[in-house]
Structure formats: structure tokens, C-alpha cells
Protein backbone atom coordinates (compact mmCIF):
# COMPACT_ATOMS: atom_id res chain seq x y z
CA UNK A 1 22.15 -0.39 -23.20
CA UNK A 2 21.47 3.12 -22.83
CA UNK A 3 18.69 4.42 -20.87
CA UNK A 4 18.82 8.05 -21.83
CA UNK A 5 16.18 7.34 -24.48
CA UNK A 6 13.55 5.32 -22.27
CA UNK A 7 13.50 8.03 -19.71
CA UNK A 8 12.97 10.91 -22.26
CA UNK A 9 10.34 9.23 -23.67
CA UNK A 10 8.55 8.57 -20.00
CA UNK A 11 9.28 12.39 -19.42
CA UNK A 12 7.41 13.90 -22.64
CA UNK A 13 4.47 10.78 -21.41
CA UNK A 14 4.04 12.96 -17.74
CA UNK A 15 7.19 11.23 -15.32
CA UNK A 16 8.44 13.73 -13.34
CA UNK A 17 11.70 11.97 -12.13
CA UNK A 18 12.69 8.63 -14.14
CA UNK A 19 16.09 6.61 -12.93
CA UNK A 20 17.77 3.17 -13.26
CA UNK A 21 19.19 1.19 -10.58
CA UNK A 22 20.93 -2.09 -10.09
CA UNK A 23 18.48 -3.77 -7.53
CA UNK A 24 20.01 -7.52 -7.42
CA UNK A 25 20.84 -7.30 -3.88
CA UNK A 26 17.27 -6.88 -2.88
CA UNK A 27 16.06 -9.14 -5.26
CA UNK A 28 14.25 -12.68 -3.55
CA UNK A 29 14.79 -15.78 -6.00
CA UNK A 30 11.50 -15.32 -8.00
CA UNK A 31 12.65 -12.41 -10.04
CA UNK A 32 16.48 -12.38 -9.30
CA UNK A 33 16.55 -12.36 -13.17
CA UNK A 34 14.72 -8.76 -13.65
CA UNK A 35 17.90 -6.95 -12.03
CA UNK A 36 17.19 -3.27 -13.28
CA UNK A 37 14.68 -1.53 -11.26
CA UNK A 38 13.20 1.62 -13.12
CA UNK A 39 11.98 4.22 -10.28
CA UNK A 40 8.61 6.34 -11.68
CA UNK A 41 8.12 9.06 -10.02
CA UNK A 42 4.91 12.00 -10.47
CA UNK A 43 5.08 15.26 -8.33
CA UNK A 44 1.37 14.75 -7.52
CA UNK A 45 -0.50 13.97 -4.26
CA UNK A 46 -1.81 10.90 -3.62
CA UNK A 47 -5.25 10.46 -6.11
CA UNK A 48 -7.04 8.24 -8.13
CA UNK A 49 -6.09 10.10 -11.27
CA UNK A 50 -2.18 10.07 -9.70
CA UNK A 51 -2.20 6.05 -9.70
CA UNK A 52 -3.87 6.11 -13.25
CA UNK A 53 -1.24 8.25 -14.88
CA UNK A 54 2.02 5.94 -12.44
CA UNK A 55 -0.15 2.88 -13.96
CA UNK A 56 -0.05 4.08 -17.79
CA UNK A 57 3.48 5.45 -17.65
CA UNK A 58 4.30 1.40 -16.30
CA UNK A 59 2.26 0.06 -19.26
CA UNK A 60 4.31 2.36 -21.40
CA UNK A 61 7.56 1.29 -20.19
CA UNK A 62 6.83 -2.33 -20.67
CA UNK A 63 5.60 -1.68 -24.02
CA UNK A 64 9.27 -0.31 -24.85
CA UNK A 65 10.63 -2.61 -23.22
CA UNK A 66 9.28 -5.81 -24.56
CA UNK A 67 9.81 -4.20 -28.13
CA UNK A 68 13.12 -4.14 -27.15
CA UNK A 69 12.92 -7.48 -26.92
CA UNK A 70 12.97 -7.51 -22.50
CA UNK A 71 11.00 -9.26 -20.02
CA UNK A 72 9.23 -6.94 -17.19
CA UNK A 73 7.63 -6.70 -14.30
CA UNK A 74 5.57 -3.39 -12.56
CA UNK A 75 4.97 -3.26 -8.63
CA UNK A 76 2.11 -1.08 -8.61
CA UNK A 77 1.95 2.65 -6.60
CA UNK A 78 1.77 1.41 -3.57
CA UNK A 79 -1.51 3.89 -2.84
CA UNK A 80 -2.90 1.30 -5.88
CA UNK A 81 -4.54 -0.97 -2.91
CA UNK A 82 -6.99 -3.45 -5.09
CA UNK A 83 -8.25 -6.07 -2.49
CA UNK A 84 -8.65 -9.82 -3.71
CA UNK A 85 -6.49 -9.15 -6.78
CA UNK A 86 -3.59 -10.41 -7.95
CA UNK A 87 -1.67 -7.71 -8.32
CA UNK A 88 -1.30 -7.26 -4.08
CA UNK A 89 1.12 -10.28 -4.35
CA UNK A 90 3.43 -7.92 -5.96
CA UNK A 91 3.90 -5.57 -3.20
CA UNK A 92 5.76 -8.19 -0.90
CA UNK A 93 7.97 -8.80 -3.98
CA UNK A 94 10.03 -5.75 -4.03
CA UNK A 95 9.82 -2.16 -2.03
CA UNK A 96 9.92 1.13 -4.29
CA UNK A 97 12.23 3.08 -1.79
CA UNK A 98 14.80 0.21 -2.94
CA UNK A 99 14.49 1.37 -6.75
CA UNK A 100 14.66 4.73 -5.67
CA UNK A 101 17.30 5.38 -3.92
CA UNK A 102 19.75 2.41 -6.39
CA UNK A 103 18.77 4.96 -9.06
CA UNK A 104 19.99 8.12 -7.38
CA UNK A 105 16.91 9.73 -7.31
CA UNK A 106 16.65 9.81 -3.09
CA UNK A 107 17.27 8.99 0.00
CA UNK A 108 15.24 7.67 2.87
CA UNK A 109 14.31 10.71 5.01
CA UNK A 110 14.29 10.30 9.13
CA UNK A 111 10.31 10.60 8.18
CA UNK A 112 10.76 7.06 6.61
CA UNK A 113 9.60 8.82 2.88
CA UNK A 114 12.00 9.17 -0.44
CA UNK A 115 13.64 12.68 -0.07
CA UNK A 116 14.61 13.75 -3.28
CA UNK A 117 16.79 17.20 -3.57
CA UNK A 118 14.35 18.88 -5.55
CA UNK A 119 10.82 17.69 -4.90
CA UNK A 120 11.54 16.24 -1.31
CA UNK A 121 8.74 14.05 -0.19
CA UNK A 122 6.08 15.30 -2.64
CA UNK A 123 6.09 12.35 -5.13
CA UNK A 124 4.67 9.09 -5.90
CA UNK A 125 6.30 6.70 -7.30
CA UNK A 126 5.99 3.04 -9.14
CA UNK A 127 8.68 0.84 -10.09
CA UNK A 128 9.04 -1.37 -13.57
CA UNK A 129 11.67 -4.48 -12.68
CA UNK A 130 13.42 -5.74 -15.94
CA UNK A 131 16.38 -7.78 -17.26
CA UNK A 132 17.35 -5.16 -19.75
CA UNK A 133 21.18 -4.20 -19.39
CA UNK A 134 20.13 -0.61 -18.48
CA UNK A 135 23.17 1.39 -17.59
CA UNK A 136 22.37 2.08 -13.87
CA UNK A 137 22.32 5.63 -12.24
CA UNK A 138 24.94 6.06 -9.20
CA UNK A 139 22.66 5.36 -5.93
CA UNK A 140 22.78 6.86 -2.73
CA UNK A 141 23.59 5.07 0.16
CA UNK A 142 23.24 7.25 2.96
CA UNK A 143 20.57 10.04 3.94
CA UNK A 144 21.22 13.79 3.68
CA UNK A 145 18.96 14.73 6.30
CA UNK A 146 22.20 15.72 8.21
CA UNK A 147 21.15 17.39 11.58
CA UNK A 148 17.60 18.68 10.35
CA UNK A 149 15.20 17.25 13.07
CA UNK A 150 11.47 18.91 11.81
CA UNK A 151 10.07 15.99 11.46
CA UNK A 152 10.73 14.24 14.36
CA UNK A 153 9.58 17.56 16.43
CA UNK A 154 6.73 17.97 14.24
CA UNK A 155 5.15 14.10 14.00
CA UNK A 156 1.91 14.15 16.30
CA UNK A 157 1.81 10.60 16.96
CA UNK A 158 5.89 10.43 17.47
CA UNK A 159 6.16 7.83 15.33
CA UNK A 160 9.21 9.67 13.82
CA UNK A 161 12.25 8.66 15.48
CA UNK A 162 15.28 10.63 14.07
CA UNK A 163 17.62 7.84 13.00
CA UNK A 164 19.42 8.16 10.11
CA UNK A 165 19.08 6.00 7.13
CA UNK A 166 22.11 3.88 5.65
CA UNK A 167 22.58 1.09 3.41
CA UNK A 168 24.81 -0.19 5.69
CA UNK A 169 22.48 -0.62 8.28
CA UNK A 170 19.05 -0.94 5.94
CA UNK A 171 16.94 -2.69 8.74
CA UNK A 172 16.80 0.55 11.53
CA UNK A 173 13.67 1.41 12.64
CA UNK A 174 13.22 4.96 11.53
CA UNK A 175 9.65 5.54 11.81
CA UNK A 176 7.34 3.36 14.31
CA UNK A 177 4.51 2.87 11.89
CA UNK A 178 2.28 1.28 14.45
CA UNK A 179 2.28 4.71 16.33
CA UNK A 180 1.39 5.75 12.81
CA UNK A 181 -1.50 3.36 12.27
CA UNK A 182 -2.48 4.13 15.60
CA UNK A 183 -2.83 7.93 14.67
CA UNK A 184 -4.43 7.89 11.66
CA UNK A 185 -7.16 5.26 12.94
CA UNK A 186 -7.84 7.52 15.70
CA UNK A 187 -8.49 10.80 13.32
CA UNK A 188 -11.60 10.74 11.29
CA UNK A 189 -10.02 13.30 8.91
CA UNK A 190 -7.17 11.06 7.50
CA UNK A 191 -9.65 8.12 6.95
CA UNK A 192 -8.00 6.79 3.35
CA UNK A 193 -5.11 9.32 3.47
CA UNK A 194 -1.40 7.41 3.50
CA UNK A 195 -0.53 9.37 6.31
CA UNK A 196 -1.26 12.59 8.24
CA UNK A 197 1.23 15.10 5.93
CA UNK A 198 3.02 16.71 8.94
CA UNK A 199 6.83 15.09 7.82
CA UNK A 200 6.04 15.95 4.48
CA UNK A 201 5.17 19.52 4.51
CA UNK A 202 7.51 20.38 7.20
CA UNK A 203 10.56 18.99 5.18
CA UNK A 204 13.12 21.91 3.92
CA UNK A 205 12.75 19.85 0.74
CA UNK A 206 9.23 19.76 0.13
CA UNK A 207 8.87 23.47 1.23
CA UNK A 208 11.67 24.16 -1.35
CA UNK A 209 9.89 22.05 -4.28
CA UNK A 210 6.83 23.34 -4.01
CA UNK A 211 8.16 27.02 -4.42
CA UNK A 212 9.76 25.50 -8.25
């Protein structure tokens, strides 16, 4: 089953970046049947209107998907934090960086963050699981952060610790997010903000997507 037309159509709807990947491997028994993960992604900061338009490009996608004649399942934008609702169950279910980087659209930077070559950290993403034969996208499986250390230099709270990401080791620690917590709970200013920006911004990548 081709997926050239699905992400097209997500494209002319407002997706920035739309991939395939084969996500079995990470799959836990419950949805071991939905074995396509569709990455979302939106070159937008993290806002109310950002998780509206991830949210409505998911509906979309199950809406051509089930005319298709497909089951589906969407793990919410992880910024998409509704307490007492259902829909938080689905978070421990599957991880977005997994559907990301099986699709070939990133890698997981030493700041812990999707790098993608063009956009680097500056996207948000949402995932659509699915037992559609999608032909998947070739994944990465290693980081291309190479030698580049900004991040780690630049991280206030040195939460960043400069490891390299690999699926052949997937469980490294690369960022100590209790030293991230920490920071961020200690800083009026990022009260309700993801993190405090400094990996992001100082990332070749970013700086180079935000000059397209």
C-alpha cells in the first residue's frame, strides 16, 4: 500500500514533515496489531493552536484511513496534557521519537529532542498507529550529531550529557531529565514551557531551519 498519497494529502492539510515507519519492535501486546506508525510533524512552537492543528491533521488521517478500510490509533502531542482524561493512558502506550526516527524523519539529538536535517529540533510532532500495510520509510538508527557538543556546553541545568544515541543501545541516558525538572521548577519564566529552549536554539540544525 502506498503511502505517497496519504502524506500529500496531510501536506496540502498544514503537516510539515509526514513519514511511515515499521514500529513492531516497540510495540507492547495491546496494539502489536497497529504496526505502522505515521510520524506528524508541524514546524511550530509549542501552543495551543500548535496541538489543535497536530490534533485535526490525526483526525484527518484516521478519517483516510478507516475509509480505507484500517483500524487506528493517535497518541496525542505530547504538549496535549488533559488531566483526568482518557486520552493520558495513551502516552505510556507508545513514544513519538520511536515513530520518528522508524520513518526517517530524525534522529535523537545528544539534547534528547528529534533532530531532523532540515528543521532540527523546531517541530512538534503526533503519531497515528495503524495496521495498514504502509510501505515504510528507511529509519535511522544512529544520531548524526557527530562531534557537535553545543548543547551539552550550553544546557544551564547540565542535564545534557553528550552521549550519542543508537538503536543499538536505545536505553542510554542522554539527557538527565530530573536535572531538567529541577531547572525549570526553579525558574518562574518557564512555568508551562516543555523546557528552557537553550539545546534547541543552539543546535546547527535549528539555527539552519529557521534561516529556510
Amino acid at each position: 500500500m502506498d503511502a505517497k498519497q496519504l502524506k500529500q494529502f496531510l501536506q496540502t492539510e498544514g503537516a510539515t514533515l509526514v513519514g511511515v515507519g515499521d514500529v513492531t519492535k516497540a510495540l507492547s501486546k495491546e496494539i502489536v496489531h497497529l504496526n505502522r506508525g505515521i510520524a506528524i510533524a508541524v514546524n511550530r512552537s509549542l501552543t495551543k493552536e500548535t496541538v489543535d492543528q497536530l490534533v485535526r491533521l490525526q483526525t484527518l488521517t484516521e478519517g483516510w484511513l478507516k475509509a480505507n478500510g484500517h483500524r487506528s490509533l493517535s497518541i496525542p502531542p505530547d504538549s496535549d496534557r488533559r488531566k483526568d482524561k482518557l486520552i493520558t493512558k495513551l502516552y505510556k502506550l507508545f513514544c513519538h521519537k520511536t515513530a520518528a526516527t522508524c520513518s526517517g524523519l530524525g534522529w535523537i539529538g545528544k539534547n534528547g529532542l528529534i533532530i531532523n536535517e532540515q528543521y532540527g529540533s523546531k517541530l512538534t510532532w503526533a503519531t497515528v498507529l495503524t495496521d495498514a500495510p504502509l510501505g515504510p520509510d528507511k529509519p535511522y538508527v544512529s544520531s548524526r550529531c557527530g562531534d557537535c557538543d553545543l548543547c551539552v556546553r550550553h544546557c544551564p541545568s547540565g542535564a545534557v550529557q553528550g552521549h550519542l544515541w543508537s538503536l543499538r543501545n536505545p536505553l542510554r541516558e542522554i539527557v538527565s531529565y530530573d536535572k531538567c525538572r529541577s531547572l525549570k521548577s526553579g525558574r518562574a519564566a518557564l512555568k508551562g514551557k516543555p523546557n528552557c529552549g537553550f539545546c534547541v536554539t543552539v543546535c546547527p540544525y535549528s539555527r539552519n531551519g529557521a534561516k529556510k
